[in-house]
C-alpha atoms as a PDB file:
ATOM      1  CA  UNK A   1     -10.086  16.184   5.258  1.00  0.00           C
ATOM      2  CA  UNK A   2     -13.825  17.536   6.317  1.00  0.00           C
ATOM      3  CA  UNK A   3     -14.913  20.689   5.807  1.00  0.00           C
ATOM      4  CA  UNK A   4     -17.746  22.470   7.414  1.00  0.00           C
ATOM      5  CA  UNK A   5     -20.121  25.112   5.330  1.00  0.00           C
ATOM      6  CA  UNK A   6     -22.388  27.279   6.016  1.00  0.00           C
ATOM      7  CA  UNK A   7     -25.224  28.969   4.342  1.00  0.00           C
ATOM      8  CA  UNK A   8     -23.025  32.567   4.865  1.00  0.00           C
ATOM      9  CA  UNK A   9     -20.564  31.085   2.708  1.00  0.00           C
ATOM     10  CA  UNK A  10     -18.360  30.362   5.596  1.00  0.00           C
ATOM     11  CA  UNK A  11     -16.356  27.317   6.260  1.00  0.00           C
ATOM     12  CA  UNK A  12     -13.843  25.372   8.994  1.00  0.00           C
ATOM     13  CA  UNK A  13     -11.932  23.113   6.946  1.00  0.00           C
ATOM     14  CA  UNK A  14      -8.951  20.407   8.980  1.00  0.00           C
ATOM     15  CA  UNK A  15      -6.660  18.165   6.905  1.00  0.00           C
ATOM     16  CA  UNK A  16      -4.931  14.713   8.027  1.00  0.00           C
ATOM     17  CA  UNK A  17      -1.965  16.907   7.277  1.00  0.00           C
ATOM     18  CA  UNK A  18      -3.029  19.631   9.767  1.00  0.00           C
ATOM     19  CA  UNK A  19      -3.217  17.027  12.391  1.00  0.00           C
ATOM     20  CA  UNK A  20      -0.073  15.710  11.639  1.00  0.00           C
ATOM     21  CA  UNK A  21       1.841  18.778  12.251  1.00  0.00           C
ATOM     22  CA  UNK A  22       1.530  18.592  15.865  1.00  0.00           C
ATOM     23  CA  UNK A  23       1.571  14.804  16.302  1.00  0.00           C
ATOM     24  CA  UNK A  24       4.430  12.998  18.127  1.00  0.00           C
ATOM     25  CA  UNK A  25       5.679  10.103  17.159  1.00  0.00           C
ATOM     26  CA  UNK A  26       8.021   8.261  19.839  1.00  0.00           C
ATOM     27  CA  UNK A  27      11.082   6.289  18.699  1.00  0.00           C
ATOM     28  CA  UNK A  28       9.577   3.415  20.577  1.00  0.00           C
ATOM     29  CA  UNK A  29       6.574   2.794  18.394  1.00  0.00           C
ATOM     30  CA  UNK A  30       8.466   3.157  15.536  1.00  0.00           C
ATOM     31  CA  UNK A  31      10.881   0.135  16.918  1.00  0.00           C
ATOM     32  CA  UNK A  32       7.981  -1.530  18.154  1.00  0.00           C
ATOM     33  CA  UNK A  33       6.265  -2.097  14.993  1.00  0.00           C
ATOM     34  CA  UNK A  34       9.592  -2.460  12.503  1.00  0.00           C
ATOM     35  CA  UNK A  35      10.054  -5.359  15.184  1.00  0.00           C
ATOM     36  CA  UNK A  36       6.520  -6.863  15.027  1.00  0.00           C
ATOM     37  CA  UNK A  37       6.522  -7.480  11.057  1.00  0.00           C
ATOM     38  CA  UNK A  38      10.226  -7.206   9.884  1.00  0.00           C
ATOM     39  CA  UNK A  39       9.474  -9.037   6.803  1.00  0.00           C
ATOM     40  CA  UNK A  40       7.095  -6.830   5.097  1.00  0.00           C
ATOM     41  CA  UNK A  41       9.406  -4.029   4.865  1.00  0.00           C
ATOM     42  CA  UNK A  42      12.356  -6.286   3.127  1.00  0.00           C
ATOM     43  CA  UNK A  43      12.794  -7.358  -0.733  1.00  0.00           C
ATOM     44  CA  UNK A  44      12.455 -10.895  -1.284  1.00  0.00           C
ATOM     45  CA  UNK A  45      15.339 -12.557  -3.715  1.00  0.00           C
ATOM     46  CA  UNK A  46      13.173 -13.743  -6.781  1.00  0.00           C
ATOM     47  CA  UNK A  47      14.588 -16.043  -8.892  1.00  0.00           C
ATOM     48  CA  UNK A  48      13.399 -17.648 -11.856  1.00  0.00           C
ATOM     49  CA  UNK A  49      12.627 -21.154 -11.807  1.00  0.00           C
ATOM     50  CA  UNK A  50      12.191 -23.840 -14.372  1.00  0.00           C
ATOM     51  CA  UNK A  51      10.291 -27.014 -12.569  1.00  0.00           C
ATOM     52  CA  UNK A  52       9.728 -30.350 -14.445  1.00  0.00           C
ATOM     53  CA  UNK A  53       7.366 -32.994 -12.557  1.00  0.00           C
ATOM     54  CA  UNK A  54       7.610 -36.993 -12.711  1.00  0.00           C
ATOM     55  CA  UNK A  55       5.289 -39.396 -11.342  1.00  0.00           C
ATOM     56  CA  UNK A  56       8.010 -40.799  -9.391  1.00  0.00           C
ATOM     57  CA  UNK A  57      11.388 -40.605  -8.572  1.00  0.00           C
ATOM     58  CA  UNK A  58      12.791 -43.327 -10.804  1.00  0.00           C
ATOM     59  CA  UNK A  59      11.246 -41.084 -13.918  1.00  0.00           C
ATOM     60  CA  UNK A  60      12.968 -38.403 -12.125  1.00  0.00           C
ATOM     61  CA  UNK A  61      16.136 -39.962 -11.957  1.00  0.00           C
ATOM     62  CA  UNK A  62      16.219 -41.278 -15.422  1.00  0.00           C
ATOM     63  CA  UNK A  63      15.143 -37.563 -16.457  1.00  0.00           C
ATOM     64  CA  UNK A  64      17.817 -36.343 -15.211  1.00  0.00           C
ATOM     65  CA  UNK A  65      20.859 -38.347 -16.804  1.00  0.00           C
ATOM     66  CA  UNK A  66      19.050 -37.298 -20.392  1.00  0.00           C
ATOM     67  CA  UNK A  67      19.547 -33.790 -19.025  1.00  0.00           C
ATOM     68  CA  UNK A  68      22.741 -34.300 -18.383  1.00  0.00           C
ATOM     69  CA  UNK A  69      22.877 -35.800 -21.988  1.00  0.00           C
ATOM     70  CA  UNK A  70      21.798 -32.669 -24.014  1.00  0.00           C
ATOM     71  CA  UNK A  71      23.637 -29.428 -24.901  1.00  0.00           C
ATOM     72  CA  UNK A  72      21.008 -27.300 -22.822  1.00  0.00           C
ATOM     73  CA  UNK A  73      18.265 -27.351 -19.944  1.00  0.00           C
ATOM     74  CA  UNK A  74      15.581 -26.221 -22.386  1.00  0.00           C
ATOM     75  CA  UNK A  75      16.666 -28.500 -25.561  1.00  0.00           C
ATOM     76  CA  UNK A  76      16.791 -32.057 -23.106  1.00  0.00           C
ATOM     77  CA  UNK A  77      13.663 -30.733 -21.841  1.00  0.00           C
ATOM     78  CA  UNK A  78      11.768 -30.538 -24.963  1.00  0.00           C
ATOM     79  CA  UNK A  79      13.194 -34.183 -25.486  1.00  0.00           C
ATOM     80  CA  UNK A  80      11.692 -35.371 -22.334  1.00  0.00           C
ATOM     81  CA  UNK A  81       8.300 -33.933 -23.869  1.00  0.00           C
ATOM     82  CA  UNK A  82       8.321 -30.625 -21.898  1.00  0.00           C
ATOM     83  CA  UNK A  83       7.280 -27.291 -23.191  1.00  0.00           C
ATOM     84  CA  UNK A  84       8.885 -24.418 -22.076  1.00  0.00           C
ATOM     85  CA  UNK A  85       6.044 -22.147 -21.027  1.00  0.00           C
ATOM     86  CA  UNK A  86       4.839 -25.165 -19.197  1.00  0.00           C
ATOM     87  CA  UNK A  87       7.813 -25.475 -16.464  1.00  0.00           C
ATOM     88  CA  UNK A  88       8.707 -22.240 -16.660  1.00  0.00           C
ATOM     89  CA  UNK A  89       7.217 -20.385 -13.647  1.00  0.00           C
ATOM     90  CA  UNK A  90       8.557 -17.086 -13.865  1.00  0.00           C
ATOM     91  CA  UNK A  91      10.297 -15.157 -11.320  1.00  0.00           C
ATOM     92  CA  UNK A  92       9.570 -16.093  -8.284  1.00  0.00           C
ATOM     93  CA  UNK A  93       9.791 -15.156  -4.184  1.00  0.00           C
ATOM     94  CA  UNK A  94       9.836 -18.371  -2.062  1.00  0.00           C
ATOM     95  CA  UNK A  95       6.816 -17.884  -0.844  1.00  0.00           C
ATOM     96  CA  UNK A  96       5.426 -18.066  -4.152  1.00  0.00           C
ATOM     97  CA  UNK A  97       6.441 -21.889  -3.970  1.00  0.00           C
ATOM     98  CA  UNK A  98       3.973 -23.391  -1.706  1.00  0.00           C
ATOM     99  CA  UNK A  99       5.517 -26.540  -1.335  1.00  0.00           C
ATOM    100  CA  UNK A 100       8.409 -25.930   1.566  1.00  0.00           C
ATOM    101  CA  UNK A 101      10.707 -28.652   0.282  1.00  0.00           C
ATOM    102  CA  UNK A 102      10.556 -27.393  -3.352  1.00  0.00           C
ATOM    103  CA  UNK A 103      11.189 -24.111  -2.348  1.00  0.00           C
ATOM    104  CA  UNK A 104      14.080 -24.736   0.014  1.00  0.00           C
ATOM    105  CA  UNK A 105      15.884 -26.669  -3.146  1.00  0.00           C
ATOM    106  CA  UNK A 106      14.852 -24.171  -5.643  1.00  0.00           C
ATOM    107  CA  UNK A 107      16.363 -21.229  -3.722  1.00  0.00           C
ATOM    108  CA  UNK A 108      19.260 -23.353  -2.660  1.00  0.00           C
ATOM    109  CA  UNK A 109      20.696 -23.351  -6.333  1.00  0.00           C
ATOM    110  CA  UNK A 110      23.449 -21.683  -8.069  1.00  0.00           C
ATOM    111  CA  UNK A 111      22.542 -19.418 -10.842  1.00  0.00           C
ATOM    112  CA  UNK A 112      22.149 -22.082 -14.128  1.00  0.00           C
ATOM    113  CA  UNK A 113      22.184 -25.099 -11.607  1.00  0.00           C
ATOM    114  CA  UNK A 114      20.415 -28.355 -11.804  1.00  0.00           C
ATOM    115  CA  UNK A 115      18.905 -29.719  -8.992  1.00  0.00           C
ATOM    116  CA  UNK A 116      19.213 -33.419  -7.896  1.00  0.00           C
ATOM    117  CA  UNK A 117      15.493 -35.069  -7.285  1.00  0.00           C
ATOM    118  CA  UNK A 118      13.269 -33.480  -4.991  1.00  0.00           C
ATOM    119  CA  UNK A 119      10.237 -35.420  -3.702  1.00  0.00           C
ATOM    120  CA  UNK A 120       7.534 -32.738  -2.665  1.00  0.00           C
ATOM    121  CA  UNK A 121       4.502 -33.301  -0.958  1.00  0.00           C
ATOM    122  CA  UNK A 122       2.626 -33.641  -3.821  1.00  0.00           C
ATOM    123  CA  UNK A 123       5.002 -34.206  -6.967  1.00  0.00           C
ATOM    124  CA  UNK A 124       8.695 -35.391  -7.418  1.00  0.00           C
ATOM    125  CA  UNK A 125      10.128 -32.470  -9.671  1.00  0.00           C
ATOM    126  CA  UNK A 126      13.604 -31.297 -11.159  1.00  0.00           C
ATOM    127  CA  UNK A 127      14.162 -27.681 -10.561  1.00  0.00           C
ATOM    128  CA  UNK A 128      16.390 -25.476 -12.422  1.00  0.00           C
ATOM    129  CA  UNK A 129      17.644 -21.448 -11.473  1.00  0.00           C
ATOM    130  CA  UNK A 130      18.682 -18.635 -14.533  1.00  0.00           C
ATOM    131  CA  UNK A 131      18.171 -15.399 -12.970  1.00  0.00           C
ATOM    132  CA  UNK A 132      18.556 -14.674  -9.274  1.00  0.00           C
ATOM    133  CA  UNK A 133      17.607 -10.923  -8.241  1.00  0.00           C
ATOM    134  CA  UNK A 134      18.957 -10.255  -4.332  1.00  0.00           C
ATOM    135  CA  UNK A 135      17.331  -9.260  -1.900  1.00  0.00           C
ATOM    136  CA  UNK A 136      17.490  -6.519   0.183  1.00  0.00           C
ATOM    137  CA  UNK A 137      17.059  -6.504   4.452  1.00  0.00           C
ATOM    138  CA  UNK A 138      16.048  -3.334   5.448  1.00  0.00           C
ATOM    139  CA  UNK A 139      17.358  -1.898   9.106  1.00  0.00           C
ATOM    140  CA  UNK A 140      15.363   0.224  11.598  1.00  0.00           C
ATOM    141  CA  UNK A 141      17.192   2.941  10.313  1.00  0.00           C
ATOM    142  CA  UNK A 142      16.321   2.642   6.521  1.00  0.00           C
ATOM    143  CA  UNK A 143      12.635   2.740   7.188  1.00  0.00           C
ATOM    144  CA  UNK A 144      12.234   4.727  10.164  1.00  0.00           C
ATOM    145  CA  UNK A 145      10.620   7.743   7.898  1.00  0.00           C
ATOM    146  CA  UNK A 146       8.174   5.289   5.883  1.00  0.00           C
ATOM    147  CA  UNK A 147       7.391   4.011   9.510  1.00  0.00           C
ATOM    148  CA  UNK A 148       6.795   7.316  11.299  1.00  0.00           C
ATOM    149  CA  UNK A 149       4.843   8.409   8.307  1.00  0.00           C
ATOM    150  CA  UNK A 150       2.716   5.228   8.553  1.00  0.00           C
ATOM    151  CA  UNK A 151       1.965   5.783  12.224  1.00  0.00           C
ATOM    152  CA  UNK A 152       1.108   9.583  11.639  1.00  0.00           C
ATOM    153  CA  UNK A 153      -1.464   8.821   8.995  1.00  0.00           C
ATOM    154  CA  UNK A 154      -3.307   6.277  10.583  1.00  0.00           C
ATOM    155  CA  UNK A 155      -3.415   8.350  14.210  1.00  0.00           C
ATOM    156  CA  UNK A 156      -4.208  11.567  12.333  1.00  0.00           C
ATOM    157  CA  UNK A 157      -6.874   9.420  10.551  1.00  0.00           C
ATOM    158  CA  UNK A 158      -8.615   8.228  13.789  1.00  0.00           C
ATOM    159  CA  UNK A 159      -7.578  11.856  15.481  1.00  0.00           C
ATOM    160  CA  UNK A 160      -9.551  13.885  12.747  1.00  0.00           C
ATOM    161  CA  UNK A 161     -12.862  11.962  13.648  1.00  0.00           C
ATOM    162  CA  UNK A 162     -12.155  13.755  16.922  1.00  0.00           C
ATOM    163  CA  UNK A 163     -11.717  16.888  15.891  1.00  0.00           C
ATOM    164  CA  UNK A 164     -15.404  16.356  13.988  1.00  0.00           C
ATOM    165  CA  UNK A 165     -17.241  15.200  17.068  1.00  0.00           C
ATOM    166  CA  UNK A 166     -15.744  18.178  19.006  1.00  0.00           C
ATOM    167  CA  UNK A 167     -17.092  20.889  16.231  1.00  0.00           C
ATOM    168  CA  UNK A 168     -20.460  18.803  16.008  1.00  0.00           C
ATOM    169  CA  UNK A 169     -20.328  19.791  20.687  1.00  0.00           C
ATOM    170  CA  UNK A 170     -19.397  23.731  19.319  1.00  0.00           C
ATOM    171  CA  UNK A 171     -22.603  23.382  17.309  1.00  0.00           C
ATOM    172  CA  UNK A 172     -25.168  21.947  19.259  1.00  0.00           C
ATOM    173  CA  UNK A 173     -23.796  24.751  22.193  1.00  0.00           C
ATOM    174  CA  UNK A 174     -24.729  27.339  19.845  1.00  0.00           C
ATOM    175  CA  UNK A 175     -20.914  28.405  18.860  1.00  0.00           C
ATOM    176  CA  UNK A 176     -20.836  29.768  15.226  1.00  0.00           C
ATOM    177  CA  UNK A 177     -18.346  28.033  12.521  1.00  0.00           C
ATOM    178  CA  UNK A 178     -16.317  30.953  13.454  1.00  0.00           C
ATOM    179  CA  UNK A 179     -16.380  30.660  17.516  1.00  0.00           C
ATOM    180  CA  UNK A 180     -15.938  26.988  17.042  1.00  0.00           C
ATOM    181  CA  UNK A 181     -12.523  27.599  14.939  1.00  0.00           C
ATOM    182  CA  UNK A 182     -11.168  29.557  17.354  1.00  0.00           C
ATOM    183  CA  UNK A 183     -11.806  27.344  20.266  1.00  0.00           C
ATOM    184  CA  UNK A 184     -10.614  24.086  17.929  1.00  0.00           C
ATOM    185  CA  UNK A 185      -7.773  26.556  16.445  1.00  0.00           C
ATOM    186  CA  UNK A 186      -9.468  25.304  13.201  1.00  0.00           C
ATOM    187  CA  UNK A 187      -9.357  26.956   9.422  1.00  0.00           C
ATOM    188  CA  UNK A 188     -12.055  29.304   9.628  1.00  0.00           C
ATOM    189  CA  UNK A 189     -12.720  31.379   6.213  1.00  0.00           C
ATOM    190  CA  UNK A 190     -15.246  33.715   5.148  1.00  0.00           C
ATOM    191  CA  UNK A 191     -16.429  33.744   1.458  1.00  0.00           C
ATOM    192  CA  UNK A 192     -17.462  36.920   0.271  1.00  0.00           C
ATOM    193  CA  UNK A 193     -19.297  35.673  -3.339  1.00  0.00           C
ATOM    194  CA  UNK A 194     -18.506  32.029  -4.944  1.00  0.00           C
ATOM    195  CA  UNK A 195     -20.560  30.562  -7.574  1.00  0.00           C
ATOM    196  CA  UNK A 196     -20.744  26.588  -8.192  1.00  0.00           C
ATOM    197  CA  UNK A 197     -17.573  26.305  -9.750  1.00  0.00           C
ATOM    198  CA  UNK A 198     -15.810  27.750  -6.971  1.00  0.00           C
ATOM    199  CA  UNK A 199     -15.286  31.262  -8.222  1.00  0.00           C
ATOM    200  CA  UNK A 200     -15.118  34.413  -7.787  1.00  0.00           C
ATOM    201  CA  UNK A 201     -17.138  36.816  -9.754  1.00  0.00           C
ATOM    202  CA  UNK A 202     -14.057  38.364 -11.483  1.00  0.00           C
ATOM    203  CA  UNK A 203     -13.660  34.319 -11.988  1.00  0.00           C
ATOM    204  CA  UNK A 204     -10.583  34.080 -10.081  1.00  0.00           C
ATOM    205  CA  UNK A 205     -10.997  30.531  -7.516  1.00  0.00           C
ATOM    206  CA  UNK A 206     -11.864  30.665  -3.980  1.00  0.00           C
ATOM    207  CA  UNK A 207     -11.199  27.714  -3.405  1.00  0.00           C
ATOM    208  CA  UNK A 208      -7.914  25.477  -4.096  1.00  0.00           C
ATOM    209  CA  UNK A 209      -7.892  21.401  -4.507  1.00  0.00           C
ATOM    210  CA  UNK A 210     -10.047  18.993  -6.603  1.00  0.00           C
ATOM    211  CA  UNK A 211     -12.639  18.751  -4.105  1.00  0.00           C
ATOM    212  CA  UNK A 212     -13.216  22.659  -4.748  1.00  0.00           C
ATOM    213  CA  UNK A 213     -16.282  22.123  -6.725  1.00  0.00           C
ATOM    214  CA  UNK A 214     -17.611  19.451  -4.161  1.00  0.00           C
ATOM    215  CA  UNK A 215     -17.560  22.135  -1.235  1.00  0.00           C
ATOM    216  CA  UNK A 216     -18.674  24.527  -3.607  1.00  0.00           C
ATOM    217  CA  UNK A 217     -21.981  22.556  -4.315  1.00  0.00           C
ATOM    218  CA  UNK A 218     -22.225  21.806  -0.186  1.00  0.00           C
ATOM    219  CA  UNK A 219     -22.432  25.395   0.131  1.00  0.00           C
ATOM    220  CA  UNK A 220     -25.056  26.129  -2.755  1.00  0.00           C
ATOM    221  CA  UNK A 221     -27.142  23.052  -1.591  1.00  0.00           C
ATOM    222  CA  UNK A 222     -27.263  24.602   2.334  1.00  0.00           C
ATOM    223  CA  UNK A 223     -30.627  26.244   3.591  1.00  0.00           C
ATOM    224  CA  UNK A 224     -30.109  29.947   4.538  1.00  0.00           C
ATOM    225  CA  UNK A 225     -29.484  30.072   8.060  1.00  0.00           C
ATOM    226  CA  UNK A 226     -28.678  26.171   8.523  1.00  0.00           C
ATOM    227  CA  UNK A 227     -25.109  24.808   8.953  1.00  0.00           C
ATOM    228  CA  UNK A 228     -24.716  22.091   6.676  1.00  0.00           C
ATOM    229  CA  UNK A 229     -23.245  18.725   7.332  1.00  0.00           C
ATOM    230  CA  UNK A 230     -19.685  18.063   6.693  1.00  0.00           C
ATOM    231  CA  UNK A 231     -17.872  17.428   3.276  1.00  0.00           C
ATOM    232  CA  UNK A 232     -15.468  14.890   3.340  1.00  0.00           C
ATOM    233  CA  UNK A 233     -12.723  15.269   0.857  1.00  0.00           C
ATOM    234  CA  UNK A 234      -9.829  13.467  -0.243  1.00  0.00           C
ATOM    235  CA  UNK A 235      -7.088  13.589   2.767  1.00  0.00           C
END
């Protein structure tokens, strides 16, 4: 939002919000960017994953019949000489796994499965899944509000920057805040007494918002007879 004082204690005040009101949003813009980035509006599946690394696949191997051997994952991994908060790596998307061949096997498992050996890029490793948490693919349809809403902002965003430049052209014609509102069909509102706390005398506020105060001050910090610049305020 930006609001424009004046030393009368008058002001023309327009909100992202405002500008929103009347903006348009076509169905095709909305498609056209679900379609460009599908992926950021979808849940991952995490999972958690418990990784022990070899030096080679024959340690790997070997590793893996003394898993086989014990009564759990965790208690033949301690035998091998692994601690737990060492292979366990939490829960995970895939992307968090950067190798691509680790992270096809890991997310290839059954809940409490044991992988076979997988030789990585970098490390041959055993991988293990616990806990798998689905995902969820989103449609067109189940984020066509958070989508519109997305679009609205950032065009009433760039739109109200507009709106400024066109009240700065009212100004430097010699329109009053007043003249300029009407022409702009902006908030225009006339201020009667306000002190810096945005009040009244009978202490009642004038003004609404947390930025009340800050326009307040704006006002108080104007030369008579001089509009001031604009306040920009949260939205």
């Amino acid at each position: 939002e930006f609001t424009v004082t004046s030393a009368d204690r008058s002001y023309l005040s327009v909100s992202r919000d405002d500008i929103k009101k009347g903006l348009v949003i076509a169905d095709d813009e909305i498609k056209a960017l679900y379609e460009q980035d599908k992926e950021k509006f979808n849940t991952p599946e995490k999972r958690r994953i418990y990784q022990l690394a070899f030096p080679d696949k024959a340690a790997a191997e070997k590793a893996l019949i003394e898993l086989g051997k014990a009564k759990t994952f965790l208690e033949g991994a301690t035998a091998l000489g692994f601690k737990e908060t060492d292979i366990d790596l939490g829960t995970i998307t895939r992307r968090d796994i950067i190798d691509p061949k680790i992270a096809d096997a890991a997310f290839s498992l059954k809940k409490d499965e044991t992988s076979k050996v997988v030789e990585g890029q970098f490390t041959t490793v055993l991988l293990r899944t616990t806990d798998i948490e689905a995902g969820k693919i989103k449609t067109l349809d189940d984020v066509k509000g958070e989508v519109r809403e997305g679009l609205a902002n950032e065009r009433a965003a760039r739109e109200i920057q507009t709106v400024l430049s066109k009240v700065d052209e009212q100004r430097g014609a010699g329109k009053t805040l007043k003249q300029a509102g009407e022409t702009l069909k902006l908030n225009f509102k006339d201020i009667e007494a306000i002190d810096r706390q945005a009040k009244a005398p009978d202490a009642k506020p004038v003004l609404e918002g947390a930025d009340a105060a800050k326009i307040a001050n704006a006002v108080f910090a104007a030369a008579v007879g001089v509009e001031s610049e604009p306040v920009e305020t949260a939205g």
